[in-house]
PDB file of N, CA and C in Angstrom:
ATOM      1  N   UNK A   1      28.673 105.908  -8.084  1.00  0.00           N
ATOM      2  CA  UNK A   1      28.663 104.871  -7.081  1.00  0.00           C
ATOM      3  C   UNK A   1      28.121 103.552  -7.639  1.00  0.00           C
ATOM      4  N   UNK A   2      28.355 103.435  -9.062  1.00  0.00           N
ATOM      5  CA  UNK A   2      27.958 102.176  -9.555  1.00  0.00           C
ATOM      6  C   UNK A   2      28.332 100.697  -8.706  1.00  0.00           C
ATOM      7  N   UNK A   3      29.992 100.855  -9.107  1.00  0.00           N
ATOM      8  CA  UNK A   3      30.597  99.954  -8.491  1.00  0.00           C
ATOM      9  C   UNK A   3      30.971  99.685  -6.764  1.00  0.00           C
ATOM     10  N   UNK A   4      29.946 100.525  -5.753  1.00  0.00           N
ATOM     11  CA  UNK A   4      29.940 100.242  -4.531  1.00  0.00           C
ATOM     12  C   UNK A   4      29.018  99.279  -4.246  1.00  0.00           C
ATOM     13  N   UNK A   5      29.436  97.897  -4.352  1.00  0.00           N
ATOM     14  CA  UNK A   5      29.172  96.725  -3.789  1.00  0.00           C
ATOM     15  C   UNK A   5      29.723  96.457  -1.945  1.00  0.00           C
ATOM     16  N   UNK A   6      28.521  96.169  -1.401  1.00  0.00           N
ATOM     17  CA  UNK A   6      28.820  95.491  -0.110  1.00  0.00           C
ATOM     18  C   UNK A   6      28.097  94.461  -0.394  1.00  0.00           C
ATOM     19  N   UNK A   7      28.864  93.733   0.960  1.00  0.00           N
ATOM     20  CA  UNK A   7      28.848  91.970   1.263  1.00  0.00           C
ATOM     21  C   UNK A   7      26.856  91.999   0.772  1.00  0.00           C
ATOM     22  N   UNK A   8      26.115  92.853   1.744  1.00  0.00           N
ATOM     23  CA  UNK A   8      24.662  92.643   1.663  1.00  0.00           C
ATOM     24  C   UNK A   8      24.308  92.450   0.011  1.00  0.00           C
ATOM     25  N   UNK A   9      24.487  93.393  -0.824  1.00  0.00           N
ATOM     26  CA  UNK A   9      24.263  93.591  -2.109  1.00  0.00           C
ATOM     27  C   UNK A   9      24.269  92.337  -2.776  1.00  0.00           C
ATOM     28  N   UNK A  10      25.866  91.875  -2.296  1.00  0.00           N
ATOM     29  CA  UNK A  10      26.409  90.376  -3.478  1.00  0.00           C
ATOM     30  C   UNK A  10      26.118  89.314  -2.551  1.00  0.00           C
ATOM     31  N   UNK A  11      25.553  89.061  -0.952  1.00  0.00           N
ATOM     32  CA  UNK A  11      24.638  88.466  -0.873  1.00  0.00           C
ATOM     33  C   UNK A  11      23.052  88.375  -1.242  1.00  0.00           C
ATOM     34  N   UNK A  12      22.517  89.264  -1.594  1.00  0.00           N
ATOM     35  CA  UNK A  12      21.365  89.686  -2.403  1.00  0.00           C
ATOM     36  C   UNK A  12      21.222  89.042  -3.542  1.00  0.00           C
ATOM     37  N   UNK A  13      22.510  89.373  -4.508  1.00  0.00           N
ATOM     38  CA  UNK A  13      22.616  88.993  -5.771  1.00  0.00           C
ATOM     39  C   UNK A  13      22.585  87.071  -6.261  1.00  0.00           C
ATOM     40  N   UNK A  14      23.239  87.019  -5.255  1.00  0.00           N
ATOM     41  CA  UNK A  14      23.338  85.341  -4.856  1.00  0.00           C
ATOM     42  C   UNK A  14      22.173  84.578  -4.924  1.00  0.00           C
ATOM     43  N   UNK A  15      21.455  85.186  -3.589  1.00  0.00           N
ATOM     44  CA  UNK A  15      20.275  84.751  -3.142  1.00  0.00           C
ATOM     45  C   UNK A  15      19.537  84.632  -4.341  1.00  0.00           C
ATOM     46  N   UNK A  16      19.287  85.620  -5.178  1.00  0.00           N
ATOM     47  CA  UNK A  16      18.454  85.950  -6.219  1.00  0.00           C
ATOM     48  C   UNK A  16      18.759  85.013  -7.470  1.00  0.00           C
ATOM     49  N   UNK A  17      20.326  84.873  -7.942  1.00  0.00           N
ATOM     50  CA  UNK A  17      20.747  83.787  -9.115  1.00  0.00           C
ATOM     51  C   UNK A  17      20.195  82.668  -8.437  1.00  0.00           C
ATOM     52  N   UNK A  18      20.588  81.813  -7.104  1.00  0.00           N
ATOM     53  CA  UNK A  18      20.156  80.355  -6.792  1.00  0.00           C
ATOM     54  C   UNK A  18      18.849  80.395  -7.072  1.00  0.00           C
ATOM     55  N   UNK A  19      17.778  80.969  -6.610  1.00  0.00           N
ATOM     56  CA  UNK A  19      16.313  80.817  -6.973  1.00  0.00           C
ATOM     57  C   UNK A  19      15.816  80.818  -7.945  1.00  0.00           C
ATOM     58  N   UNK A  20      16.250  81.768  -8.928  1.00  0.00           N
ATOM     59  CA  UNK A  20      15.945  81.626 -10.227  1.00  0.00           C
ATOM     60  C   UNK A  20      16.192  80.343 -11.086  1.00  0.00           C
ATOM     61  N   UNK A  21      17.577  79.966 -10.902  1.00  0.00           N
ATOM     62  CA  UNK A  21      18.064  78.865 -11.664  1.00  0.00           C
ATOM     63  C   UNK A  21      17.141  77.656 -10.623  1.00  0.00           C
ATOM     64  N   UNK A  22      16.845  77.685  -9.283  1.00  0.00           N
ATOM     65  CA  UNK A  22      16.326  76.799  -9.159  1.00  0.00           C
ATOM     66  C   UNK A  22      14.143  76.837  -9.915  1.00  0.00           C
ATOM     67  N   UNK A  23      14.410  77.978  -9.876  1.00  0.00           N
ATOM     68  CA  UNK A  23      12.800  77.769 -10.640  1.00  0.00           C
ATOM     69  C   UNK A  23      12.842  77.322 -12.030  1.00  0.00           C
ATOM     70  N   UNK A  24      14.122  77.816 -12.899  1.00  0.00           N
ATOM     71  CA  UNK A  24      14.449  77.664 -13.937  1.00  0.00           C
ATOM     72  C   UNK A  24      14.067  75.788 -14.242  1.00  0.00           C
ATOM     73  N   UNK A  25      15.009  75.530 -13.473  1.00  0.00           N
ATOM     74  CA  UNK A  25      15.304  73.931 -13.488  1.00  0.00           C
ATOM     75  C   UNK A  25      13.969  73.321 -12.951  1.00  0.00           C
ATOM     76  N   UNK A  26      13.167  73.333 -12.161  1.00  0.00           N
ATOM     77  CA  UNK A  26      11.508  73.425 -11.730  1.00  0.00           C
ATOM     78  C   UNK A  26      10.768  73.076 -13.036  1.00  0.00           C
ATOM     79  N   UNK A  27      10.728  74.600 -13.607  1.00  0.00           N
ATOM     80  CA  UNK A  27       9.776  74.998 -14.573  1.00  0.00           C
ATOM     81  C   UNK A  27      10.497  73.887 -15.564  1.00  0.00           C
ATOM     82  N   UNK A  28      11.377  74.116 -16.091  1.00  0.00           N
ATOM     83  CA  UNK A  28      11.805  72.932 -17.147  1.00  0.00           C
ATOM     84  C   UNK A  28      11.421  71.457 -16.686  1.00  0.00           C
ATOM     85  N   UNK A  29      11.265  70.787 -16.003  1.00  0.00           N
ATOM     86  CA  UNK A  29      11.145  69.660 -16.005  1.00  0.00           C
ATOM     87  C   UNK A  29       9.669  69.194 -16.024  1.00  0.00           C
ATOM     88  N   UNK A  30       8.824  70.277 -15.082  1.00  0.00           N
ATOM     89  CA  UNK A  30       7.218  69.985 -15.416  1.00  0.00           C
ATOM     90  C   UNK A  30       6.917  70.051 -16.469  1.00  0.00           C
ATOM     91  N   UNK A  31       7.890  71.101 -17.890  1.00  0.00           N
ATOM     92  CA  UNK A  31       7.217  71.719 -18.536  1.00  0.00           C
ATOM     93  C   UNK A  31       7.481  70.239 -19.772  1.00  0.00           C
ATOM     94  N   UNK A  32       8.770  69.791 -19.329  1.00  0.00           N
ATOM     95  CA  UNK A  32       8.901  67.818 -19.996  1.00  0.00           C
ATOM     96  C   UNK A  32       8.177  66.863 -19.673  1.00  0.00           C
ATOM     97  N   UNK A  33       7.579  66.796 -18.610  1.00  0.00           N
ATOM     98  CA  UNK A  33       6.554  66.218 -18.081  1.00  0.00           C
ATOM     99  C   UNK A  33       5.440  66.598 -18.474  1.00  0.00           C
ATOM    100  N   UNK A  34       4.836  67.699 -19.046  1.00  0.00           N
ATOM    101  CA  UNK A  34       3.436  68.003 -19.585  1.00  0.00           C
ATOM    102  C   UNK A  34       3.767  67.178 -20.990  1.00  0.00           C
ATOM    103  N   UNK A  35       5.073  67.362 -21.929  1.00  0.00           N
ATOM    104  CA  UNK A  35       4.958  66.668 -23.196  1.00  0.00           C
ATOM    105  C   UNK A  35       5.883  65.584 -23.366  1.00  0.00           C
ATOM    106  N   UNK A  36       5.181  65.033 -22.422  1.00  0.00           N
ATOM    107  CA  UNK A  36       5.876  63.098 -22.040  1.00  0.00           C
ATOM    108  C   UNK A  36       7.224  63.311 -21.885  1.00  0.00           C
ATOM    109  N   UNK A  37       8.138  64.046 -21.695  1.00  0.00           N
ATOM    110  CA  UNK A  37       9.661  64.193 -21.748  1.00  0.00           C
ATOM    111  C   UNK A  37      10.073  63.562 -22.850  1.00  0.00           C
ATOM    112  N   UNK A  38       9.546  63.879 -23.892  1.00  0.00           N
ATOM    113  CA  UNK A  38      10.435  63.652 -25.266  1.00  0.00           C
ATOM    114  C   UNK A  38      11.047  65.050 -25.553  1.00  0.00           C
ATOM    115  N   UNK A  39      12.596  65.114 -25.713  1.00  0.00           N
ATOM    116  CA  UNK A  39      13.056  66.394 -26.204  1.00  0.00           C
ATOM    117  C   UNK A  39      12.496  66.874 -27.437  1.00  0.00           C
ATOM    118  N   UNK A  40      12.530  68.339 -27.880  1.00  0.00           N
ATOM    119  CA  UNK A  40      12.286  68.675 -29.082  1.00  0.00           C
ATOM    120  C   UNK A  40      12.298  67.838 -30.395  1.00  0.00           C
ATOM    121  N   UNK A  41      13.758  67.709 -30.215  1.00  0.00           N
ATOM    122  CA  UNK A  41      13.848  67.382 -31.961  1.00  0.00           C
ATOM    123  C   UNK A  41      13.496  65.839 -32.139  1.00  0.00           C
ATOM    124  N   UNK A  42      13.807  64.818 -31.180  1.00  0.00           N
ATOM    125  CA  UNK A  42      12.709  63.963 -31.093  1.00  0.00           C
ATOM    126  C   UNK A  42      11.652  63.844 -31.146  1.00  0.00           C
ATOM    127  N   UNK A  43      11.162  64.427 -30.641  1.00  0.00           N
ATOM    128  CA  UNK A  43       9.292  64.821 -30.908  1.00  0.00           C
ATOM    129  C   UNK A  43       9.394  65.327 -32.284  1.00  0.00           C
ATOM    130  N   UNK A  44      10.206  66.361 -32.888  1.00  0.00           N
ATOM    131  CA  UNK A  44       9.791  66.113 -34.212  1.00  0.00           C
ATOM    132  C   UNK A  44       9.450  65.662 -35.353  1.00  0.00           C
ATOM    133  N   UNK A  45      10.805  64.762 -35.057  1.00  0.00           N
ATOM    134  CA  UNK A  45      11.180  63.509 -35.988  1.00  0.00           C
ATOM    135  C   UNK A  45      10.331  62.529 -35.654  1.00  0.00           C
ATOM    136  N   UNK A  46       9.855  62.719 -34.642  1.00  0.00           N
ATOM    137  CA  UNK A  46       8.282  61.452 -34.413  1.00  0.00           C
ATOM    138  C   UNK A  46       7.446  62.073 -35.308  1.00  0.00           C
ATOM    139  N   UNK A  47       7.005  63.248 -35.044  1.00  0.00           N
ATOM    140  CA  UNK A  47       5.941  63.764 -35.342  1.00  0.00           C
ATOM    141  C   UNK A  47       5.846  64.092 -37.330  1.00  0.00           C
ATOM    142  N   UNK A  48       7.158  63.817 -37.552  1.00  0.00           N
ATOM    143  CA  UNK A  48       7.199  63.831 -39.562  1.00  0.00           C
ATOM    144  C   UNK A  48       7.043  62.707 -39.703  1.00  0.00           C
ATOM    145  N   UNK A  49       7.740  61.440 -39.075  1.00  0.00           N
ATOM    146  CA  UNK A  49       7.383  60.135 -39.510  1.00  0.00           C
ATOM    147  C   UNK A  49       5.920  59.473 -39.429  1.00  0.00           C
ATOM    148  N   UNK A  50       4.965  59.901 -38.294  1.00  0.00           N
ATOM    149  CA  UNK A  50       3.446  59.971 -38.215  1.00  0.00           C
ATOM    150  C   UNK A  50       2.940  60.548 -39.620  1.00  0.00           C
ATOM    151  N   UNK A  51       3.222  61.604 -39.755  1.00  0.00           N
ATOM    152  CA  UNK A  51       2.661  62.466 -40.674  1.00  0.00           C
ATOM    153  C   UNK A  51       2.859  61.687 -42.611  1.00  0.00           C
ATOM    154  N   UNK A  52       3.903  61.007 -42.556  1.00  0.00           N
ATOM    155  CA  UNK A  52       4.301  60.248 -43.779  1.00  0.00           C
ATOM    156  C   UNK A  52       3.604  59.060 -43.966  1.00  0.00           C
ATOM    157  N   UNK A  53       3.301  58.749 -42.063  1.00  0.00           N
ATOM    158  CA  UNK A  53       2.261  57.283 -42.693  1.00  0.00           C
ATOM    159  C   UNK A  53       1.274  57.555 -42.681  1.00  0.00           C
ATOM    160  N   UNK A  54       0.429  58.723 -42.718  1.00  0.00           N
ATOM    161  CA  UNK A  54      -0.740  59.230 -42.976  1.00  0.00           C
ATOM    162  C   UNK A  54      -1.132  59.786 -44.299  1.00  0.00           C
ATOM    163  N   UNK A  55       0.231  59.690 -45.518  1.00  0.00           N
ATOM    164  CA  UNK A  55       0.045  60.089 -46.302  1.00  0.00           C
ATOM    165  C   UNK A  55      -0.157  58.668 -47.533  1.00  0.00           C
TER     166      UNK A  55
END
């Protein structure tokens, strides 16, 4: 009875993808906001060119 899906189930399933992706999208943006919203590899490439004029 794997594949016995009712309406409740794949409304369940629904319910459950929107929230996630909406925490998903949540959590990502505070988590750009804790490190000034500079993407990764920007912040890197900041963070080697600092490091070169320190040398």
């Amino acid at each position: 009875m794997v594949f016995n899906f009712t309406w409740e189930t794949i409304l369940l399933s629904i319910i459950v993808a929107a929230v996630t992706a909406i925490l998903y999208l949540f959590l990502g943006k505070k988590r750009l906001a804790e490190i000034g919203g500079i993407p990764t590899a920007i912040r890197e490439q900041k963070n080697h060119q600092d490091a070169k004029k320190q040398n």
